[in-house]
Protein backbone atom coordinates (compact mmCIF):
# COMPACT_ATOMS: atom_id res chain seq x y z
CA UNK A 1 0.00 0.00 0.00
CA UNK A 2 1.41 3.08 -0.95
CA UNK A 3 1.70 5.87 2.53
CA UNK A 4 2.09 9.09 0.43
CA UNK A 5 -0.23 11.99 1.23
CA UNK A 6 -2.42 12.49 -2.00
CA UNK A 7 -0.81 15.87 -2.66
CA UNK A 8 2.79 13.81 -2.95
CA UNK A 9 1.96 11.80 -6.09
CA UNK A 10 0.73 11.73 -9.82
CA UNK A 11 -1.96 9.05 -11.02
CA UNK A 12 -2.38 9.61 -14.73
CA UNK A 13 -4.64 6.81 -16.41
CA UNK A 14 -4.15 5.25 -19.61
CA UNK A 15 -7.48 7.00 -20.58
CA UNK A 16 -8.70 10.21 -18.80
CA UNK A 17 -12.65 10.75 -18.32
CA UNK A 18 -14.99 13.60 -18.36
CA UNK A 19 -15.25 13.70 -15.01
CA UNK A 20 -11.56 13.92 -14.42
CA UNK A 21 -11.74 16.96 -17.36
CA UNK A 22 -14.08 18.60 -15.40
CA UNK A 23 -11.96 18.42 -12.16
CA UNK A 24 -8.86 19.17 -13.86
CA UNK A 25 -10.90 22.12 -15.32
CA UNK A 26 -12.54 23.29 -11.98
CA UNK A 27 -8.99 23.31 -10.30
CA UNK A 28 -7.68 25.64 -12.99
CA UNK A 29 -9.98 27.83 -12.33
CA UNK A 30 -9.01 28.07 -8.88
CA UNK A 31 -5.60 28.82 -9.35
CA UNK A 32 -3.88 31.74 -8.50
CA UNK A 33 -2.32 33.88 -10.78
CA UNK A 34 1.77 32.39 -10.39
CA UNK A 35 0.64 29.13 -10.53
CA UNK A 36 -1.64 29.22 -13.51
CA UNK A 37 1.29 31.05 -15.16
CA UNK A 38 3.04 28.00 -13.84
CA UNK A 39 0.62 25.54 -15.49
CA UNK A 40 0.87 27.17 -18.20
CA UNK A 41 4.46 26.78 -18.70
CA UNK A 42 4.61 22.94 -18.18
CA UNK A 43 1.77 22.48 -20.68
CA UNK A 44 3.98 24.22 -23.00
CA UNK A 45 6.96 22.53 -22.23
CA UNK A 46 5.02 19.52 -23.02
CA UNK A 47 4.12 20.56 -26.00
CA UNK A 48 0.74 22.45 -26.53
CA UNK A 49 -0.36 25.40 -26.64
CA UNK A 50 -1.79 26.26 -23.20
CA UNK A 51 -4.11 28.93 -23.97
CA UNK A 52 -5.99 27.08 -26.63
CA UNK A 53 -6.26 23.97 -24.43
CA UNK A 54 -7.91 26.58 -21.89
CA UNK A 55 -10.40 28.06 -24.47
CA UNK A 56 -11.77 24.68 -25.94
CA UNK A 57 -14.15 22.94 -24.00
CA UNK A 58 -13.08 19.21 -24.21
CA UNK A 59 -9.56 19.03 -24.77
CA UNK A 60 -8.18 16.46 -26.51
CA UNK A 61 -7.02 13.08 -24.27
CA UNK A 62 -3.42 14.06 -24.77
CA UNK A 63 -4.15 17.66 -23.83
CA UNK A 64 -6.24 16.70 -20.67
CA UNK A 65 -3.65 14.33 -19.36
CA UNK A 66 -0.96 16.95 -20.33
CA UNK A 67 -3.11 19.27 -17.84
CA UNK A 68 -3.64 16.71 -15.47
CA UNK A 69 0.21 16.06 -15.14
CA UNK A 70 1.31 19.97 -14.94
CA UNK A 71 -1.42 20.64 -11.88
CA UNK A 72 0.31 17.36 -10.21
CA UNK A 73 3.49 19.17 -10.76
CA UNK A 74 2.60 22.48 -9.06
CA UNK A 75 2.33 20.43 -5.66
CA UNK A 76 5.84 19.03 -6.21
CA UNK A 77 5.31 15.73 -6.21
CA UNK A 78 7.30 12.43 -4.88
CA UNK A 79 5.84 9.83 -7.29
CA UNK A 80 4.56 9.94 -10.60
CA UNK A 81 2.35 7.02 -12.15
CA UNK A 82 1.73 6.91 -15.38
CA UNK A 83 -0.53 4.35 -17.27
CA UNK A 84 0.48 4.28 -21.19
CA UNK A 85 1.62 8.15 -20.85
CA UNK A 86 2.62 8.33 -24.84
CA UNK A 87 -1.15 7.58 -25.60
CA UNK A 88 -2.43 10.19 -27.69
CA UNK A 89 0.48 12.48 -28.15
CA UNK A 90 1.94 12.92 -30.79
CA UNK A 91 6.17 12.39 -31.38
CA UNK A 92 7.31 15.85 -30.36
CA UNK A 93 5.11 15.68 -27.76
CA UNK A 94 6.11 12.39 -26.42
CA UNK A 95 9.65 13.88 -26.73
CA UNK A 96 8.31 17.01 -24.75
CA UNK A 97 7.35 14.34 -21.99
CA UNK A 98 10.19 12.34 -22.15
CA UNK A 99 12.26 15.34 -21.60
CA UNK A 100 10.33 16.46 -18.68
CA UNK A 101 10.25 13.04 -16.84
CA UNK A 102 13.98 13.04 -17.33
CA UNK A 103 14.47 15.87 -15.05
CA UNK A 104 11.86 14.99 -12.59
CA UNK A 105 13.90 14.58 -9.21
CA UNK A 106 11.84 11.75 -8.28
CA UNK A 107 10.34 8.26 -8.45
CA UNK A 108 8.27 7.57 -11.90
CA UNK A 109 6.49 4.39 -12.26
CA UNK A 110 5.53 4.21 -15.75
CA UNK A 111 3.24 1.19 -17.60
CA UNK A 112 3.83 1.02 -21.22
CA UNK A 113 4.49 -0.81 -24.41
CA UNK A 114 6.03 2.17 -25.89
CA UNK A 115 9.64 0.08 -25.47
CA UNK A 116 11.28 3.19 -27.24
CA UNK A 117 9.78 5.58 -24.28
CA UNK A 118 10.64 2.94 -21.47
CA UNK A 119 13.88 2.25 -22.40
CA UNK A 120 15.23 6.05 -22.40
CA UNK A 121 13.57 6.72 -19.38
CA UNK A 122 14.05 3.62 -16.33
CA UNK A 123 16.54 1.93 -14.62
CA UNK A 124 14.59 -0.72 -13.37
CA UNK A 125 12.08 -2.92 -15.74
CA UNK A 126 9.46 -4.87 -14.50
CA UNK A 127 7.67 -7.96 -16.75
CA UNK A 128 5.08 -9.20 -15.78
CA UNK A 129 4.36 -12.41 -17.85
CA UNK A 130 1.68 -15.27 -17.82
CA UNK A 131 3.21 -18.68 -18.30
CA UNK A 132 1.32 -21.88 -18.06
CA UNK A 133 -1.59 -19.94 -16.17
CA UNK A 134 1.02 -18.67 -13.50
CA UNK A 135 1.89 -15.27 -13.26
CA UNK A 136 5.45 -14.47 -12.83
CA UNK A 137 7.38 -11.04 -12.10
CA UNK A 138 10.98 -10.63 -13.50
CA UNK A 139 13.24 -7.60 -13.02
CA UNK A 140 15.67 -5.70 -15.28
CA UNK A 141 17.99 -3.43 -13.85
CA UNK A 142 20.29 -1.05 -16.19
């Protein structure tokens, strides 16, 4: 069980809902001045253009999770999870991410198939593979 206050990690889904839009959204709102300027920064580090994202009403997956990840950020974080994080992004901005998890000065757990995205970003790999009807857990460390 994981014995982080909430504020202390990330939890980015492989697929973000409306409901989690309109929380992301209804934070936003609530933000002061520096730290929407903040947001707003990340957001374009990742990537996007942060004002746009802000005018349209349902951003796109990417964008929300892009969001999602930057208001995680303002509470600096000890843990960031992310389920299938280069889901849709496109390359520069999975090379925006990649960048920005490099310099994170913390743990990232991150569950992907995107080998290329793993690979430049952990030290430690964990499989997780079905054999015979047994699950088994085997660990790569770089």
């Amino acid at each position: 069980m994981l014995k982080l206050p909430e504020e202390k990690f990330i939890c980015i889904n492989q697929e973000v809902t409306g409901e989690e839009w309109l929380s992301a959204n209804a934070e936003i709102k609530k933000l002061s001045g520096i730290d929407k300027g903040e947001l707003l920064s990340v957001v374009h580090r990742l990537g996007s253009e942060p004002e746009r994202i802000l005018e349209t009403p349902m951003p796109s997956p990417g964008e929300i999770r892009k969001l999602i990840l930057g208001l995680g950020l303002l509470k600096i974080p000890s843990l960031i999870m992310m389920d299938e994080p280069t889901n849709h992004m496109d390359m520069p901005s999975i090379q925006c991410l990649e960048d920005a998890l490099s310099e994170f000065d913390g743990a990232v757990i991150i569950i992907s198939h995107d080998w290329r995205f793993i690979n430049r970003l952990t030290d430690i790999e964990w499989h997780l593979k079905e054999e015979k009807g047994v699950s088994r857990l085997s660990v790569k460390i770089s």
